[in-house]
N, C-alpha and C. Protein backbone atom coordinates (compact mmCIF):
# COMPACT_ATOMS: atom_id res chain seq x y z
N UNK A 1 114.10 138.05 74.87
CA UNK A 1 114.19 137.96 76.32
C UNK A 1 112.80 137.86 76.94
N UNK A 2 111.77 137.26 76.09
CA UNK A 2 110.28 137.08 76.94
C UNK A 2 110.24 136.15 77.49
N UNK A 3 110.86 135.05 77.70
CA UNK A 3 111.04 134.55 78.91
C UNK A 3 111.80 134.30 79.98
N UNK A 4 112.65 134.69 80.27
CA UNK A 4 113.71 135.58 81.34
C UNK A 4 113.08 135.88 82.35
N UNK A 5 112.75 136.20 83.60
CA UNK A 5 112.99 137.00 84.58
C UNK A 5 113.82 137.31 85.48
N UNK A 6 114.01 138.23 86.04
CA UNK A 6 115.03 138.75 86.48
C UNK A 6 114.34 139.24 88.19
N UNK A 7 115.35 139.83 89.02
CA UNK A 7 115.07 140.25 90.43
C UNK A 7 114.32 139.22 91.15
N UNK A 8 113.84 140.15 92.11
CA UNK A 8 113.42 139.21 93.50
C UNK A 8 112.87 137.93 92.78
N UNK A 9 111.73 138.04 91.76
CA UNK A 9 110.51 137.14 91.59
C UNK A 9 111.55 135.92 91.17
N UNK A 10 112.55 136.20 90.89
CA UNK A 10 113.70 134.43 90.63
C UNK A 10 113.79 134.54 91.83
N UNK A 11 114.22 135.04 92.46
CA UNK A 11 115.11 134.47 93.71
C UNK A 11 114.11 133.75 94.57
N UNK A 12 112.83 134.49 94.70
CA UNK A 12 111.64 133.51 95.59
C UNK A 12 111.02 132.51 94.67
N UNK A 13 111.23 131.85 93.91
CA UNK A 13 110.27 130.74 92.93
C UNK A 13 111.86 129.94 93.15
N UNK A 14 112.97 130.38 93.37
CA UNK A 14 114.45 129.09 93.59
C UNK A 14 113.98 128.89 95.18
N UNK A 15 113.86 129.65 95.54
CA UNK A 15 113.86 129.78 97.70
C UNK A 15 112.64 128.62 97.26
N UNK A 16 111.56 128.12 96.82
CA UNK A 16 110.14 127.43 97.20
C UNK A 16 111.13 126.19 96.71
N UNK A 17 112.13 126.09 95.85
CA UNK A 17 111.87 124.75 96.22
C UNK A 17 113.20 123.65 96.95
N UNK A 18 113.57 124.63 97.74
CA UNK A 18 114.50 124.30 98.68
C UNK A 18 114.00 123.18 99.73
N UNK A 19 112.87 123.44 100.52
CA UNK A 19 111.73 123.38 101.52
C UNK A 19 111.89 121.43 100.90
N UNK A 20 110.83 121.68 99.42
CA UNK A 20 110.51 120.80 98.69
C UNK A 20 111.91 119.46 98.48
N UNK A 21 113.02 120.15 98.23
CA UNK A 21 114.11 119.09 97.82
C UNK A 21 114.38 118.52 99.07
N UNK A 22 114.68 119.74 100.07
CA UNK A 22 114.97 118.83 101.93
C UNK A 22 114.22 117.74 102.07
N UNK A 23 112.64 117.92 101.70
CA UNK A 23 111.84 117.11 102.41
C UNK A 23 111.68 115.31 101.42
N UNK A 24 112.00 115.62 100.06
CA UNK A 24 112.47 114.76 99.39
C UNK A 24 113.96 113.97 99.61
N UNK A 25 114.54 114.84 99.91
CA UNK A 25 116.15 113.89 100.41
C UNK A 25 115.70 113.88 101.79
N UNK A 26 114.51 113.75 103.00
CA UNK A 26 114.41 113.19 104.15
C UNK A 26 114.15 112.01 104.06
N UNK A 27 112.89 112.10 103.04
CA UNK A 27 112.05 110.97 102.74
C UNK A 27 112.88 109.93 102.12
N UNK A 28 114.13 109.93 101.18
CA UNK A 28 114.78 109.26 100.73
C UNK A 28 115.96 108.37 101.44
N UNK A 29 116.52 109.68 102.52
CA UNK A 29 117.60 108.50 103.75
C UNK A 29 116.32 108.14 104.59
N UNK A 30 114.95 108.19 104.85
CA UNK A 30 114.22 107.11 106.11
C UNK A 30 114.23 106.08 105.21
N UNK A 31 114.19 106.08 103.58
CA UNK A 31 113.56 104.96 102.98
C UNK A 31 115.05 103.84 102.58
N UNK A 32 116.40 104.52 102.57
CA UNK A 32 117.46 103.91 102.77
C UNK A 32 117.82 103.36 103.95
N UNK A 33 117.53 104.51 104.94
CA UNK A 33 117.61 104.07 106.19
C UNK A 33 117.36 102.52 106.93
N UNK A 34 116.03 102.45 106.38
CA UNK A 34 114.96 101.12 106.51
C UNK A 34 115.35 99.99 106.27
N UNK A 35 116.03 100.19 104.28
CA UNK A 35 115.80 99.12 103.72
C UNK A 35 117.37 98.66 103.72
N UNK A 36 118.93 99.31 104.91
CA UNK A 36 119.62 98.83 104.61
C UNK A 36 119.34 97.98 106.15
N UNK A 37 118.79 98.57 107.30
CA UNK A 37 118.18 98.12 108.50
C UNK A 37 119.44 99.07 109.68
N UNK A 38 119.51 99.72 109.03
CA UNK A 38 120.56 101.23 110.04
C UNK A 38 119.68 101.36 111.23
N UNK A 39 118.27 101.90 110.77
CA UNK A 39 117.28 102.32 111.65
C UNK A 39 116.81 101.17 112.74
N UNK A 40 117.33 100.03 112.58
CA UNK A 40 117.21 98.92 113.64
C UNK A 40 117.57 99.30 114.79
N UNK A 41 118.89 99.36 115.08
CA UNK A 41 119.81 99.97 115.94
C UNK A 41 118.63 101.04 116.86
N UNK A 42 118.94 102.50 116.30
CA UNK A 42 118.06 103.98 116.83
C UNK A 42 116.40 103.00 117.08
N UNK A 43 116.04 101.86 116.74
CA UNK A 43 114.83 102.13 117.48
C UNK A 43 114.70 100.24 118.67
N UNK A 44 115.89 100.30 118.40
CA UNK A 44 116.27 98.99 119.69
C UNK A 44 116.63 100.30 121.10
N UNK A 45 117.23 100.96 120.79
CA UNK A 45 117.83 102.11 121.90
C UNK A 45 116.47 102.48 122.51
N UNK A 46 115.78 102.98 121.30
CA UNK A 46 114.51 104.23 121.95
C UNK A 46 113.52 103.20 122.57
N UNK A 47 113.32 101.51 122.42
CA UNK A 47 112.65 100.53 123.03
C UNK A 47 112.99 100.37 124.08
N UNK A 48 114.94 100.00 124.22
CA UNK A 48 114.95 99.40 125.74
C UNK A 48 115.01 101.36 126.33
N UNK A 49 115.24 101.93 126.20
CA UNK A 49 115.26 103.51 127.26
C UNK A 49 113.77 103.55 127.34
N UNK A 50 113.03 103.55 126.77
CA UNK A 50 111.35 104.10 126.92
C UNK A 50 110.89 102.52 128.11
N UNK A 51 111.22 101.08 128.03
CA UNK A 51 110.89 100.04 128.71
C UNK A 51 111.83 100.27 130.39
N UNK A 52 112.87 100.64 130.26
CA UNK A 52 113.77 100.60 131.38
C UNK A 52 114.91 101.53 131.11
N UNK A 53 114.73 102.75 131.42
CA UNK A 53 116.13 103.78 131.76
C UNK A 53 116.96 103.50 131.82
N UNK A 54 117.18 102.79 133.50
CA UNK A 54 118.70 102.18 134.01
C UNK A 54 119.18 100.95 132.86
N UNK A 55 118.62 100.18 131.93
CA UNK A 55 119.03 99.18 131.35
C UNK A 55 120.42 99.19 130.33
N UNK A 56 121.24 98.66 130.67
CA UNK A 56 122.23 98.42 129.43
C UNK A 56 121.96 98.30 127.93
N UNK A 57 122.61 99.47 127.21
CA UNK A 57 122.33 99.05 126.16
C UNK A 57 123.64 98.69 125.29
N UNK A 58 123.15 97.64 124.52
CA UNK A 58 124.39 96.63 123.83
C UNK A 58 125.00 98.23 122.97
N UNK A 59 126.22 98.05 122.58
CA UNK A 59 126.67 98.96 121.27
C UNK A 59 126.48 98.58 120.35
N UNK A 60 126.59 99.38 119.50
CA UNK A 60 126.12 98.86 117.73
C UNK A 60 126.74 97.77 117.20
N UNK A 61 127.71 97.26 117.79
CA UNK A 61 128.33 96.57 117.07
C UNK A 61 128.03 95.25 117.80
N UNK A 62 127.75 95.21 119.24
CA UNK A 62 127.24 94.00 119.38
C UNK A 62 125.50 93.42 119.08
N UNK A 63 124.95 94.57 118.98
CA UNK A 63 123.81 94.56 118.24
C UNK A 63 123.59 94.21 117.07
N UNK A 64 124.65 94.42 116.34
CA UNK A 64 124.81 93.59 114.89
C UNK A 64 124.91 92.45 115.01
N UNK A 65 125.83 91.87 115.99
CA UNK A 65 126.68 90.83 115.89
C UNK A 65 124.76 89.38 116.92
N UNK A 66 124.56 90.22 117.13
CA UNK A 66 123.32 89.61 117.75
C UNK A 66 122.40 89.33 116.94
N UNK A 67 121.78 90.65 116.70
CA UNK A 67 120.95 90.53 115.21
C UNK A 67 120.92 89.34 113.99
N UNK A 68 122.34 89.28 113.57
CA UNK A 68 123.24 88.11 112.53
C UNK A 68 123.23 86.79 113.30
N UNK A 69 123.79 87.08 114.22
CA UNK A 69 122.92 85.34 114.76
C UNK A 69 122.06 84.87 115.11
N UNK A 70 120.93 85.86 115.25
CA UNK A 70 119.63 85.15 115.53
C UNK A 70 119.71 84.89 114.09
N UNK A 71 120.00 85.53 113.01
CA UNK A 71 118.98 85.36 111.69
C UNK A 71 119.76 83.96 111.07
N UNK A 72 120.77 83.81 111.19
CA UNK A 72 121.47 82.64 111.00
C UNK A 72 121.21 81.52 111.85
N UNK A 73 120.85 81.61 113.04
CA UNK A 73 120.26 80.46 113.87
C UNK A 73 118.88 79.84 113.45
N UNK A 74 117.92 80.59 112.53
CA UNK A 74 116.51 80.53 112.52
C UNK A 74 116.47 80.08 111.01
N UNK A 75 116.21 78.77 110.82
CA UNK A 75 115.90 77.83 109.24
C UNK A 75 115.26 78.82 108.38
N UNK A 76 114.02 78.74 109.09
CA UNK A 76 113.09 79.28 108.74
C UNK A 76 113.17 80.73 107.92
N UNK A 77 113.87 81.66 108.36
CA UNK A 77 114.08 82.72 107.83
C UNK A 77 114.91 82.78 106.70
N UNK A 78 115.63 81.40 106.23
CA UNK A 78 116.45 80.86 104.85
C UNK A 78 117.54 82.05 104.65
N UNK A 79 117.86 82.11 105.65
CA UNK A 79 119.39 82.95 105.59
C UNK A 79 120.83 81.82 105.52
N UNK A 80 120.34 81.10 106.29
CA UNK A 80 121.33 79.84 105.30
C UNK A 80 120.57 78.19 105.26
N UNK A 81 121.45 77.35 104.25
CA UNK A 81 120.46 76.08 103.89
C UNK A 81 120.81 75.29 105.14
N UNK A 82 122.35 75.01 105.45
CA UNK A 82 122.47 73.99 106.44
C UNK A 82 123.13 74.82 108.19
């Protein structure tokens, strides 16, 4: 049993890396977040509210539906050939 410990000194060396795993699964949904483009949306909102308060803002779903046709309207961006 020489390497065992027992009482508090486990319970605070499990508690340190709680802190550590949160901040690793934060870092992991901003980096999903990003790369599925979720976070588009939350920072079209925080643009038009910070540019104009009173302004309408589209819902998510027409924000998608906007988004998808610019990128389909634009050659250039080779989202489609013809």
């Amino acid at each position: 049993m020489s390497g065992l410990t027992s009482g508090p000194s486990r319970l605070t060396s499990g508690a340190r890396g709680f802190p550590r795993l949160r901040g690793a699964l934060a870092r992991a949904r901003f980096y999903v977040r990003e790369f599925s483009g979720e976070a588009a949306y939350d920072r079209y909102v925080a643009h038009t509210r910070s540019h104009d308060p009173d302004a309408e803002v589209l819902s998510r779903r027409d924000f998608e539906r906007a988004r998808t046709d610019a990128r389909e309207a634009d050659p250039r961006k080779g989202f489609r050939c013809c």
